[in-house]
PDB file of N, CA and C in Angstrom:
ATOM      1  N   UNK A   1      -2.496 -23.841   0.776  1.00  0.00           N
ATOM      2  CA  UNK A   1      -3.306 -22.645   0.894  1.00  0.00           C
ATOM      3  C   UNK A   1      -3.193 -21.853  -0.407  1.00  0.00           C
ATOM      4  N   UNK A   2      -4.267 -21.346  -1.234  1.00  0.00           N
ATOM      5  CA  UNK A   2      -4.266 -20.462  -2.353  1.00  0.00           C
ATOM      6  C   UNK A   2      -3.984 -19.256  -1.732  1.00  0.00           C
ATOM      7  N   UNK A   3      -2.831 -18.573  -2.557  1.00  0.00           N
ATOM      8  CA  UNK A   3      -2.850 -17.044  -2.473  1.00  0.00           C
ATOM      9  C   UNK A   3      -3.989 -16.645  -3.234  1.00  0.00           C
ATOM     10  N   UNK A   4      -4.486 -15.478  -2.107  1.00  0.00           N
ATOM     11  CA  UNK A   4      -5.234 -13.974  -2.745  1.00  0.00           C
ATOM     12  C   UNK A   4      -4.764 -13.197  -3.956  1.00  0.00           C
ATOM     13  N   UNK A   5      -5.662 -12.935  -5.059  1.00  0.00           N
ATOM     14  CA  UNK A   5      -5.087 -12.442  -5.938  1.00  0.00           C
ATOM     15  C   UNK A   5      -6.165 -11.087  -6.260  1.00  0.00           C
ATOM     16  N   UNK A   6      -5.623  -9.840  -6.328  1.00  0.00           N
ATOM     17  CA  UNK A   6      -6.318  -8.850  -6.836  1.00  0.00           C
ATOM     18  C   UNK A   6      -6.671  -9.012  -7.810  1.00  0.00           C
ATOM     19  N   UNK A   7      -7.445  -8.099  -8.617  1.00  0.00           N
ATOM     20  CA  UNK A   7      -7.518  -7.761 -10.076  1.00  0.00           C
ATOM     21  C   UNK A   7      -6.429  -6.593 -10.523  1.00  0.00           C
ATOM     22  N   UNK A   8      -5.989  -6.862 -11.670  1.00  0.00           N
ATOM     23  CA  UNK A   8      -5.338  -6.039 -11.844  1.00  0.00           C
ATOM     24  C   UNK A   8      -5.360  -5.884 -13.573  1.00  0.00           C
ATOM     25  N   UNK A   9      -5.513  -4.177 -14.378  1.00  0.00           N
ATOM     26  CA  UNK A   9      -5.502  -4.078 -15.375  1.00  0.00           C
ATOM     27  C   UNK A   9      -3.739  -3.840 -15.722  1.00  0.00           C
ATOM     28  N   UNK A  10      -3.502  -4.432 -16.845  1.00  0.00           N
ATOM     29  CA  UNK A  10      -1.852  -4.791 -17.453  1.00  0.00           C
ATOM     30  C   UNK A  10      -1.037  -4.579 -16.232  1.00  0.00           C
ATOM     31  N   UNK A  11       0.158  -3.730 -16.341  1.00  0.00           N
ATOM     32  CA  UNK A  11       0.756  -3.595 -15.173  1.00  0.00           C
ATOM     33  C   UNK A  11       1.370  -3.029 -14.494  1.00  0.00           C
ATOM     34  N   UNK A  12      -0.403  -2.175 -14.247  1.00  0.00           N
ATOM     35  CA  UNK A  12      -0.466  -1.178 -13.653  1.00  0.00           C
ATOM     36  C   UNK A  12      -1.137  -0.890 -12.034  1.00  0.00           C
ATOM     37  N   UNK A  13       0.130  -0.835 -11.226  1.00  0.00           N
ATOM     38  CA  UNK A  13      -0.082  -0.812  -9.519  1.00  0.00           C
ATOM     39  C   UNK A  13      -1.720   0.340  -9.538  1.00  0.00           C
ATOM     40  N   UNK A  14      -1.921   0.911 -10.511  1.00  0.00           N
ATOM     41  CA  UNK A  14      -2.838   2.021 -10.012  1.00  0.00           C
ATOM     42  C   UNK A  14      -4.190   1.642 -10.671  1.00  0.00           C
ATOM     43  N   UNK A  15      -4.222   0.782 -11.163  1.00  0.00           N
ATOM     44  CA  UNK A  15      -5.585  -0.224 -11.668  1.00  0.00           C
ATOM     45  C   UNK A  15      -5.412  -1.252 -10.322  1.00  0.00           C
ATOM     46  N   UNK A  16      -5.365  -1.739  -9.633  1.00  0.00           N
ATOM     47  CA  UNK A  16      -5.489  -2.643  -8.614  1.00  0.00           C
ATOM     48  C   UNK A  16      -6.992  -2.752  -8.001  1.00  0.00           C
ATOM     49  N   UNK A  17      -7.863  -3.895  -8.060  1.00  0.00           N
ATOM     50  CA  UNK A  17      -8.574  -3.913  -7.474  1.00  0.00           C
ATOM     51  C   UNK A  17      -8.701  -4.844  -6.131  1.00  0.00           C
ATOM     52  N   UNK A  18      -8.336  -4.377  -4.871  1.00  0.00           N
ATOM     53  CA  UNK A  18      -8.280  -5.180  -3.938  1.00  0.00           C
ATOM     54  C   UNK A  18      -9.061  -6.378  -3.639  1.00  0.00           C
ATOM     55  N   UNK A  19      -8.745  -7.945  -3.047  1.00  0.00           N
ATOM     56  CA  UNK A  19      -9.700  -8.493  -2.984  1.00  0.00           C
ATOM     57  C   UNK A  19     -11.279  -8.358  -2.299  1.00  0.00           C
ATOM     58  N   UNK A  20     -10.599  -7.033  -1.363  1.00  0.00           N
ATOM     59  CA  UNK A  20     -11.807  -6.832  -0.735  1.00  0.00           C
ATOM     60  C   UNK A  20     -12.841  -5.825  -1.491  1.00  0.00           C
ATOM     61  N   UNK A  21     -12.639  -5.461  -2.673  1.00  0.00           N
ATOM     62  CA  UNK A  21     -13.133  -4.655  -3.475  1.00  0.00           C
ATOM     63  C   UNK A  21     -12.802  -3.095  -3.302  1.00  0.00           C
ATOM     64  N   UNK A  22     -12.070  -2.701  -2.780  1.00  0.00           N
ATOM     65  CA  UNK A  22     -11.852  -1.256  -2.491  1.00  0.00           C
ATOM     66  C   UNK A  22     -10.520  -1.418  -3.704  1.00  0.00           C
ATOM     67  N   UNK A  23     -10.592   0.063  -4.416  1.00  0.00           N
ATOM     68  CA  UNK A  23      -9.781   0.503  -5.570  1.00  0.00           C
ATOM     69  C   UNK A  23      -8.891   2.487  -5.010  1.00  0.00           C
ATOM     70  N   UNK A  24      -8.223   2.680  -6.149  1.00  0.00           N
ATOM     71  CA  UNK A  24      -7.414   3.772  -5.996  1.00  0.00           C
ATOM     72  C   UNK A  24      -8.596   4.852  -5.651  1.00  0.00           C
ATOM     73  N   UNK A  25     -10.046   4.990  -6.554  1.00  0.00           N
ATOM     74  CA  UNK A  25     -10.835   5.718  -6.551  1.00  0.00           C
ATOM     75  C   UNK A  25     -12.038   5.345  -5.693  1.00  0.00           C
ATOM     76  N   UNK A  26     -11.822   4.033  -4.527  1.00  0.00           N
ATOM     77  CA  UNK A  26     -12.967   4.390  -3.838  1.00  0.00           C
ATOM     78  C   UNK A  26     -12.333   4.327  -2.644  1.00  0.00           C
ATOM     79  N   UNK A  27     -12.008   3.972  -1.664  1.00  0.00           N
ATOM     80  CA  UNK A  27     -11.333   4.317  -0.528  1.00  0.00           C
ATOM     81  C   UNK A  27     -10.186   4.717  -0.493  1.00  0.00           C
ATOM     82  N   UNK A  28      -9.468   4.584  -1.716  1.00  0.00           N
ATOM     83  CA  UNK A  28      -8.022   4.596  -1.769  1.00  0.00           C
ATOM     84  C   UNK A  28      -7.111   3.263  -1.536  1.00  0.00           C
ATOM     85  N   UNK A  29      -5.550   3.304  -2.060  1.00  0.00           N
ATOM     86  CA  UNK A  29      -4.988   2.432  -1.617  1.00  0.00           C
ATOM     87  C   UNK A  29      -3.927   3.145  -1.670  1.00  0.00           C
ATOM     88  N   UNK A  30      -2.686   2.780  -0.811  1.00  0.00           N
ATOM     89  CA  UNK A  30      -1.707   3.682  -0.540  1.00  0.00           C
ATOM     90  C   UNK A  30       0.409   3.250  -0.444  1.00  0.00           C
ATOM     91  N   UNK A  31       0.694   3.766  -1.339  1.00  0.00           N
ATOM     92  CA  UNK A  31       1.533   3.096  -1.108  1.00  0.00           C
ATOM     93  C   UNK A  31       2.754   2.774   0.506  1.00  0.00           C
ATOM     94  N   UNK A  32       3.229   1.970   0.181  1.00  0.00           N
ATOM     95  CA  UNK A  32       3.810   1.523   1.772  1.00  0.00           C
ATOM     96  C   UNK A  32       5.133   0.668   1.546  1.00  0.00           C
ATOM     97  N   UNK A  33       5.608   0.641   2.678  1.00  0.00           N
ATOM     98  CA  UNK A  33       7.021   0.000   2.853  1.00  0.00           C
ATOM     99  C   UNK A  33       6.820  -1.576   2.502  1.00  0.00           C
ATOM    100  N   UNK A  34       8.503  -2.057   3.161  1.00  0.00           N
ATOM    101  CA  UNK A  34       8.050  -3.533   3.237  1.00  0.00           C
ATOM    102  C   UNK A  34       7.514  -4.194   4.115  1.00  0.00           C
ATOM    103  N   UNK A  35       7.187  -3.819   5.276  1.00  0.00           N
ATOM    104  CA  UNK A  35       6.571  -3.879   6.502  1.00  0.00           C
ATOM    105  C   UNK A  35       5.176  -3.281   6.517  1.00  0.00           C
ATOM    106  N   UNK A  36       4.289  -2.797   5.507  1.00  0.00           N
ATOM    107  CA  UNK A  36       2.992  -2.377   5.147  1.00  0.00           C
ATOM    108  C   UNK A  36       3.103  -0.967   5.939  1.00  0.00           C
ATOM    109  N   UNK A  37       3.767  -0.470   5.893  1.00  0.00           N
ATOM    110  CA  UNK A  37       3.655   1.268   6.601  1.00  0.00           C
ATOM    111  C   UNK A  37       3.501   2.372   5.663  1.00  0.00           C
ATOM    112  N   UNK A  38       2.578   3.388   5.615  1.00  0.00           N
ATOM    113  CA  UNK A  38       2.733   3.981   4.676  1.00  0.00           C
ATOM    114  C   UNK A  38       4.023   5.513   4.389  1.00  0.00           C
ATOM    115  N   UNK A  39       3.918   5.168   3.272  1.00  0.00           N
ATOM    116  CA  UNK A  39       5.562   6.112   3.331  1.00  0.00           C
ATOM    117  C   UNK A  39       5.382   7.776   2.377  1.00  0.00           C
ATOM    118  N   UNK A  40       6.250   8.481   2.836  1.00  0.00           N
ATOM    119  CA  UNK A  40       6.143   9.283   2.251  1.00  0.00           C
ATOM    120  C   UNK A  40       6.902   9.561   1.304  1.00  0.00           C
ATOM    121  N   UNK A  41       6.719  10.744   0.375  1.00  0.00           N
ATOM    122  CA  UNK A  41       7.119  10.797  -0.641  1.00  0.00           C
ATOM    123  C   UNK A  41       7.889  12.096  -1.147  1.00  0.00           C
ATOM    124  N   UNK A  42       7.795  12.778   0.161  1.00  0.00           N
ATOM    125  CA  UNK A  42       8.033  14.282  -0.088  1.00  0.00           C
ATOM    126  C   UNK A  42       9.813  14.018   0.749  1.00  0.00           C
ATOM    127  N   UNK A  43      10.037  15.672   0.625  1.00  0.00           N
ATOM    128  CA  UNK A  43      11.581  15.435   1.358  1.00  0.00           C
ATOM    129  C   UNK A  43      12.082  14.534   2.262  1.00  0.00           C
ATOM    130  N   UNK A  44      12.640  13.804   2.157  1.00  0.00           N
ATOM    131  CA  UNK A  44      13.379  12.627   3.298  1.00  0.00           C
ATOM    132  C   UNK A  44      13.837  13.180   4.346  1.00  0.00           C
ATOM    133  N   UNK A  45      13.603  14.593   4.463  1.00  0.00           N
ATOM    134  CA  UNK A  45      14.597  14.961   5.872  1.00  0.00           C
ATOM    135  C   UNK A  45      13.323  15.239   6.875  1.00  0.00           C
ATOM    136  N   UNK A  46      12.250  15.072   6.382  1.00  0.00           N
ATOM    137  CA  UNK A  46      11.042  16.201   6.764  1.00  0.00           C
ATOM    138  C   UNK A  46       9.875  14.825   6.494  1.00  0.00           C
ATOM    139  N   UNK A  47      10.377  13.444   6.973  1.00  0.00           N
ATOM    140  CA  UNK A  47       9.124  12.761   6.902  1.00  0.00           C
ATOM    141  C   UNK A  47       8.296  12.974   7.904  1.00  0.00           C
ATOM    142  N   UNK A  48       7.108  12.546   7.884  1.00  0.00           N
ATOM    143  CA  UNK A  48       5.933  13.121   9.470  1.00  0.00           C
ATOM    144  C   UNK A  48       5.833  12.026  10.258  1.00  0.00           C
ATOM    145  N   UNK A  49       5.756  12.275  11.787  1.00  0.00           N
ATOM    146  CA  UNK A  49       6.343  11.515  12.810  1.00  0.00           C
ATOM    147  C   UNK A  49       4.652  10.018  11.763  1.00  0.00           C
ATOM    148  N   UNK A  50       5.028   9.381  12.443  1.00  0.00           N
ATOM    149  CA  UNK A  50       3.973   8.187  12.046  1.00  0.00           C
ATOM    150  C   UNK A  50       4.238   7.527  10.839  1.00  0.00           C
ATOM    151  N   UNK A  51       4.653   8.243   9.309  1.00  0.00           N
ATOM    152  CA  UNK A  51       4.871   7.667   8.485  1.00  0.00           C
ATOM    153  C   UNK A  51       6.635   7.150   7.970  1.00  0.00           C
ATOM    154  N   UNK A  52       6.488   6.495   7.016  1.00  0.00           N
ATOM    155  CA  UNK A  52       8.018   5.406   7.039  1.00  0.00           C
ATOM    156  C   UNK A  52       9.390   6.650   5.662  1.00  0.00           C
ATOM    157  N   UNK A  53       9.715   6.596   5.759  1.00  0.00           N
ATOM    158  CA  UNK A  53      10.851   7.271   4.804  1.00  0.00           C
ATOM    159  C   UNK A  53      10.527   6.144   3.184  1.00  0.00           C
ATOM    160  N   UNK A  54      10.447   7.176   1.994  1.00  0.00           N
ATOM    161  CA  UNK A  54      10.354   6.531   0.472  1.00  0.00           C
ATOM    162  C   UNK A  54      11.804   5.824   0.666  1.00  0.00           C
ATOM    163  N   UNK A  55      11.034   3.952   0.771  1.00  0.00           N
ATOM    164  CA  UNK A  55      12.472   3.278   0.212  1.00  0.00           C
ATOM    165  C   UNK A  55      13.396   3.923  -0.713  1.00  0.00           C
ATOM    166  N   UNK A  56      14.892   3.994  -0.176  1.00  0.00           N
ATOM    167  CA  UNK A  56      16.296   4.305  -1.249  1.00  0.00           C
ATOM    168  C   UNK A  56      16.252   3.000  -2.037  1.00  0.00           C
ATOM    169  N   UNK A  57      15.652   1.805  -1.867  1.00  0.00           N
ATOM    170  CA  UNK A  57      15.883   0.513  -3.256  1.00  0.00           C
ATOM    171  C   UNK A  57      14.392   0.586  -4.046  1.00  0.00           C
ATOM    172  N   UNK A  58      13.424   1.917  -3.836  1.00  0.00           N
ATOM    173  CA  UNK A  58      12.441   1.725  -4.534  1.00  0.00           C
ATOM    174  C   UNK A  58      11.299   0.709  -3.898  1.00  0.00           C
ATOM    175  N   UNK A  59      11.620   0.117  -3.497  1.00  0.00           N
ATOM    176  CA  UNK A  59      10.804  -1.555  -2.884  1.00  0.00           C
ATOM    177  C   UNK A  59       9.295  -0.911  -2.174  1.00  0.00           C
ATOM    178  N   UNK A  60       8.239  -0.941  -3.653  1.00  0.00           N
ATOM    179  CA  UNK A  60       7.290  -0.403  -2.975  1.00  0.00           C
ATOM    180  C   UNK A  60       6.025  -1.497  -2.980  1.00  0.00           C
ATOM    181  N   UNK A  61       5.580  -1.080  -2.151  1.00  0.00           N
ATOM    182  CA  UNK A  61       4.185  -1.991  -1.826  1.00  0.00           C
ATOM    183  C   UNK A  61       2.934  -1.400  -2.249  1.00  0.00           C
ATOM    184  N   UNK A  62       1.946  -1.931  -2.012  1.00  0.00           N
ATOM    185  CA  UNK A  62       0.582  -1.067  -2.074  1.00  0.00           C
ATOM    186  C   UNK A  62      -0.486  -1.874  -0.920  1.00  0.00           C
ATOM    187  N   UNK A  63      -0.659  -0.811  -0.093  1.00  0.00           N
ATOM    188  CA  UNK A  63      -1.388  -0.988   1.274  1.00  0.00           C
ATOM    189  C   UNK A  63      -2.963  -1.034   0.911  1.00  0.00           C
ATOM    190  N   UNK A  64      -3.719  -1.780   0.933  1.00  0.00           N
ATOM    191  CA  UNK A  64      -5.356  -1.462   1.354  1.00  0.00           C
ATOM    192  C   UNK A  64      -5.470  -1.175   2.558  1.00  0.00           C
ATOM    193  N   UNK A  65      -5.630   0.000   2.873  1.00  0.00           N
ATOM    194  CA  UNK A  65      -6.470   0.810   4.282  1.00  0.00           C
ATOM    195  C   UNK A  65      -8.030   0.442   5.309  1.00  0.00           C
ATOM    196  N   UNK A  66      -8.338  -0.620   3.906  1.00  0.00           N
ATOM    197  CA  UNK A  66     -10.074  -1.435   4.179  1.00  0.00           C
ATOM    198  C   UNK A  66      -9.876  -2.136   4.762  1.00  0.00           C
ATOM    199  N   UNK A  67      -8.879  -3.443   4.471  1.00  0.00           N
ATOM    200  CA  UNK A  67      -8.625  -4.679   4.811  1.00  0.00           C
ATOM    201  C   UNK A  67      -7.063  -5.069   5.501  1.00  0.00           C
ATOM    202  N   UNK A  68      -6.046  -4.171   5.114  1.00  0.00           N
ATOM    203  CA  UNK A  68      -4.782  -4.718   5.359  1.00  0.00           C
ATOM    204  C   UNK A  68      -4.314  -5.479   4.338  1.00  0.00           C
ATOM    205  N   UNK A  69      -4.661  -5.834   3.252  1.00  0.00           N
ATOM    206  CA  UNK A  69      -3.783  -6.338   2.090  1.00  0.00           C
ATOM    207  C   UNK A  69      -2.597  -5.698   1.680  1.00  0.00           C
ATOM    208  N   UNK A  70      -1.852  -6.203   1.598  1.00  0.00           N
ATOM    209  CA  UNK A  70      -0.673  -5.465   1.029  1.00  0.00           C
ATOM    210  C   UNK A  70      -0.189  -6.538  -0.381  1.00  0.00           C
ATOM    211  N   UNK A  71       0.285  -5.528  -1.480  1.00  0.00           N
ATOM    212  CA  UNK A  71       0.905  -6.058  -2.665  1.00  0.00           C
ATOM    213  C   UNK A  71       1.851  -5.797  -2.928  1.00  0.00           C
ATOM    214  N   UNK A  72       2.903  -6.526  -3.316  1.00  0.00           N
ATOM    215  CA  UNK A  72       4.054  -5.892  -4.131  1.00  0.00           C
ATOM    216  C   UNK A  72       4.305  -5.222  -4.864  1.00  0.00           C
ATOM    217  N   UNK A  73       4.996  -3.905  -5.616  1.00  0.00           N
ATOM    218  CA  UNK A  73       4.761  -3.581  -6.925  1.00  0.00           C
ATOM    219  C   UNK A  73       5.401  -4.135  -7.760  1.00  0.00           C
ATOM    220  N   UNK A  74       6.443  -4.466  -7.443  1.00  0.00           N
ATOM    221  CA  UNK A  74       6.850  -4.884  -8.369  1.00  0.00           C
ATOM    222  C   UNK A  74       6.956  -6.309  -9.330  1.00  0.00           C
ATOM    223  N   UNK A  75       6.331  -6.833  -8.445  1.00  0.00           N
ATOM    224  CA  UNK A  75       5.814  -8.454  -8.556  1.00  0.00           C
ATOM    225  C   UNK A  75       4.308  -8.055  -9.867  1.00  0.00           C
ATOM    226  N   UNK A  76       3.538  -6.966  -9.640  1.00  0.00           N
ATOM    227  CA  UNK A  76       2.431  -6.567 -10.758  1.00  0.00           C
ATOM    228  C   UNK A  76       3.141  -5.479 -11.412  1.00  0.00           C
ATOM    229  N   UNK A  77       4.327  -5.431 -11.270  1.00  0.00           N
ATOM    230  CA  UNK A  77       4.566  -4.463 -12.690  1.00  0.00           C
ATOM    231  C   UNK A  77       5.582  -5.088 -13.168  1.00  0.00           C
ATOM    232  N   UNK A  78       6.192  -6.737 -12.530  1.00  0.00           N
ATOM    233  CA  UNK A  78       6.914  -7.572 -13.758  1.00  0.00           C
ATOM    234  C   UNK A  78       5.668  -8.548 -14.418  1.00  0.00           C
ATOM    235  N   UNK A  79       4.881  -9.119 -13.871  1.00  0.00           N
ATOM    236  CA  UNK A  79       3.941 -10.300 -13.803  1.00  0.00           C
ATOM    237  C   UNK A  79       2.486  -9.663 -14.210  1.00  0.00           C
ATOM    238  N   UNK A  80       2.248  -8.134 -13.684  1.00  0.00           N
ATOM    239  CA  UNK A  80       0.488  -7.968 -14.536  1.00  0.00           C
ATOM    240  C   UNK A  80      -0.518  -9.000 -13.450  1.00  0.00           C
ATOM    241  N   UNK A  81       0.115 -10.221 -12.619  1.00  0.00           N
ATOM    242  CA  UNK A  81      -0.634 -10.250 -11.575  1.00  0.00           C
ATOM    243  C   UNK A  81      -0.481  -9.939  -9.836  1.00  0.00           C
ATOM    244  N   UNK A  82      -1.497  -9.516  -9.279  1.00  0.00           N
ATOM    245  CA  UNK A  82      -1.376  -8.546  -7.399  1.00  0.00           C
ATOM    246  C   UNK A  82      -1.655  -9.664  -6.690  1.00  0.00           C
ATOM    247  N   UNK A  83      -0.581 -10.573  -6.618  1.00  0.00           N
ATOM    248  CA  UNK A  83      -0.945 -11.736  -5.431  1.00  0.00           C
ATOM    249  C   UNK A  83      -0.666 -10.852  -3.829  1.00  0.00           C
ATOM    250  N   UNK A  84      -1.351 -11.116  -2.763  1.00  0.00           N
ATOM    251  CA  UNK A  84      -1.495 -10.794  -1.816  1.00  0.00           C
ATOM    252  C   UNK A  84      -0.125 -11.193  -0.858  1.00  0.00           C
ATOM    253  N   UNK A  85       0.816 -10.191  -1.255  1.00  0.00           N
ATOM    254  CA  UNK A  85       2.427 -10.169   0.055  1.00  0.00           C
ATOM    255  C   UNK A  85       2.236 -10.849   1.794  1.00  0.00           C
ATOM    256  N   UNK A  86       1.205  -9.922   2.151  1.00  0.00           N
ATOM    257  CA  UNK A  86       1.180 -10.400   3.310  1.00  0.00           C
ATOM    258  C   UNK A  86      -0.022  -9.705   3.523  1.00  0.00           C
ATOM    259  N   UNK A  87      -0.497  -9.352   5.143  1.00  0.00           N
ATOM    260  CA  UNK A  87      -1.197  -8.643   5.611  1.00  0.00           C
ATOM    261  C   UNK A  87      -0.812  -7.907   6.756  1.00  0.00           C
ATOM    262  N   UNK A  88      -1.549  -6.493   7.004  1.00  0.00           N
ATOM    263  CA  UNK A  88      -1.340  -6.020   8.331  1.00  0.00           C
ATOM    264  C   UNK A  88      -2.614  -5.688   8.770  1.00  0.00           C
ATOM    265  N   UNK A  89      -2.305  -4.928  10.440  1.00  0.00           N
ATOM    266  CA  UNK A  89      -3.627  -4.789  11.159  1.00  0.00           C
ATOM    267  C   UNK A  89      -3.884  -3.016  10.636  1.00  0.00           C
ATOM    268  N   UNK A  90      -5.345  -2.951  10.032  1.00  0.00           N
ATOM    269  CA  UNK A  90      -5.221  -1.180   9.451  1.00  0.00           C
ATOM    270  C   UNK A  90      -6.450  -0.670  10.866  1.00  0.00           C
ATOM    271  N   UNK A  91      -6.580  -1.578  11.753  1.00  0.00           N
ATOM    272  CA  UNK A  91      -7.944  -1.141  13.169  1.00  0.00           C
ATOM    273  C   UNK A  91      -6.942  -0.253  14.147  1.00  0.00           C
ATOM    274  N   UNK A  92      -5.490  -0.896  14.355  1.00  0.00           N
ATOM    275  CA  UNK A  92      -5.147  -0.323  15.644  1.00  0.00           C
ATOM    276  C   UNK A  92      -3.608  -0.166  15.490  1.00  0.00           C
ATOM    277  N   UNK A  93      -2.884   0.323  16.178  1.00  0.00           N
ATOM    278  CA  UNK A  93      -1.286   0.303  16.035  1.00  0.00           C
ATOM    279  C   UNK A  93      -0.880   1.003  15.336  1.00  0.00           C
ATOM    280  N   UNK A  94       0.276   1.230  15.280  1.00  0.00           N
ATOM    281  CA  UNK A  94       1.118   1.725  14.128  1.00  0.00           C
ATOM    282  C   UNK A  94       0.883   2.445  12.763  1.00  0.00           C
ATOM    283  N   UNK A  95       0.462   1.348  11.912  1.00  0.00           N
ATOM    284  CA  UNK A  95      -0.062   1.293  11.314  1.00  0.00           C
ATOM    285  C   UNK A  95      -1.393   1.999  10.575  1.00  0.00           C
ATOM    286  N   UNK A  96      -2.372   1.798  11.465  1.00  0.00           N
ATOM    287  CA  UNK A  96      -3.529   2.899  11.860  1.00  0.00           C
ATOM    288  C   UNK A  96      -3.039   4.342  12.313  1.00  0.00           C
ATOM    289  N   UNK A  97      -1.756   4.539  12.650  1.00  0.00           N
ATOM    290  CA  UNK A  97      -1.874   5.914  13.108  1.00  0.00           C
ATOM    291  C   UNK A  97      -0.688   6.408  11.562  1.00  0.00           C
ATOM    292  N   UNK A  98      -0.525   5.623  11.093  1.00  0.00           N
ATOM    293  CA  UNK A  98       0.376   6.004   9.701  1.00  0.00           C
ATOM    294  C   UNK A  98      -0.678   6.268   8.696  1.00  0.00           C
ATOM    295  N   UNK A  99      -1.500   5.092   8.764  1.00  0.00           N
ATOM    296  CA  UNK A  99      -2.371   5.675   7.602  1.00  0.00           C
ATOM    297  C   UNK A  99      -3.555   7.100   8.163  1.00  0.00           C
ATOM    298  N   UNK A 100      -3.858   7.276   8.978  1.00  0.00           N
ATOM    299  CA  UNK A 100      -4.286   8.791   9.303  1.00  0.00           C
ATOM    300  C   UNK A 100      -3.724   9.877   9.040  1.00  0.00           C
ATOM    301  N   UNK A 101      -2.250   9.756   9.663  1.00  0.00           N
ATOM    302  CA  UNK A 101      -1.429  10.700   8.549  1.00  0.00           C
ATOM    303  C   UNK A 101      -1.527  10.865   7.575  1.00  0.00           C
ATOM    304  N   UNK A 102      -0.936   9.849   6.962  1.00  0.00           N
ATOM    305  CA  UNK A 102      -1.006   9.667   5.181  1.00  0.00           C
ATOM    306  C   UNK A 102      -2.312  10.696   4.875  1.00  0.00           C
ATOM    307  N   UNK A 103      -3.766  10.193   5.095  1.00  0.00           N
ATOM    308  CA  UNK A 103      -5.162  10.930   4.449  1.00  0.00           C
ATOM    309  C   UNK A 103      -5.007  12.115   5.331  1.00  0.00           C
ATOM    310  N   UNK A 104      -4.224  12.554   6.633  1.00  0.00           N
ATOM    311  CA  UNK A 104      -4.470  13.688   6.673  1.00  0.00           C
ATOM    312  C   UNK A 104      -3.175  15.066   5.877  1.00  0.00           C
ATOM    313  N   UNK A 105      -2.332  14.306   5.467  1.00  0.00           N
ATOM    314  CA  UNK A 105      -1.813  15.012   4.823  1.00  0.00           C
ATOM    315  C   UNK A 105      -2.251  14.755   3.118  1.00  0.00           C
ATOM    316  N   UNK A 106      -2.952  14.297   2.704  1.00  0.00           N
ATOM    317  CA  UNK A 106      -3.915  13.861   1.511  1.00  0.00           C
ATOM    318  C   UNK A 106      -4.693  15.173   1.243  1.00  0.00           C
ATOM    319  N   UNK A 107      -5.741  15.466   2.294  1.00  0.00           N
ATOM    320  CA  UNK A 107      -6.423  15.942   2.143  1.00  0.00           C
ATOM    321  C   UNK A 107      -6.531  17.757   2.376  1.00  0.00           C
TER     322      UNK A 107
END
């Protein structure tokens, strides 16, 4: 089976162009755990019920909210290429109610 590979300019998580075509500036992409959850970034004592605590080893991902792609970062910020980690479900679960958070504390 071929891995999925984003586009990605040098190696930079915030140039990512998902395979499904969604980018930082058109739907967003968000960063997330290792389990594709999205995490926050603000005080650790005071994360919001739904979203995951900012990994203490750094170990960050980058979630598409369109499709469920998830990337490594650090795999495109040693390598310059966004092969596709895994996937999650962004319709229902968990997941879906993390990333609502996330854009509603976004916005």
């Amino acid at each position: 089976m071929d891995t999925e590979t984003a586009d990605v300019i040098g190696h930079d998580v915030t140039t990512i162009t998902c395979v499904c075509g969604n980018t930082v500036g058109k739907d967003g992409l968000i960063q997330a755990n290792s389990e594709g959850v999205p995490v926050h970034n603000g005080d650790p004592t005071q994360v919001p019920a739904g979203l995951a605590s900012w990994p203490a080893d750094e170990d960050l991902y980058t979630l598409c909210p369109s499709c469920g792609r998830v990337y490594r970062d650090s795999v495109i910020e040693e390598t310059g290429t966004a092969p596709v980690a895994f996937r999650v479900d962004v319709a229902a679960g968990p997941i879906a109610e993390a990333i609502r958070v996330h854009w509603s504390l976004s916005s």
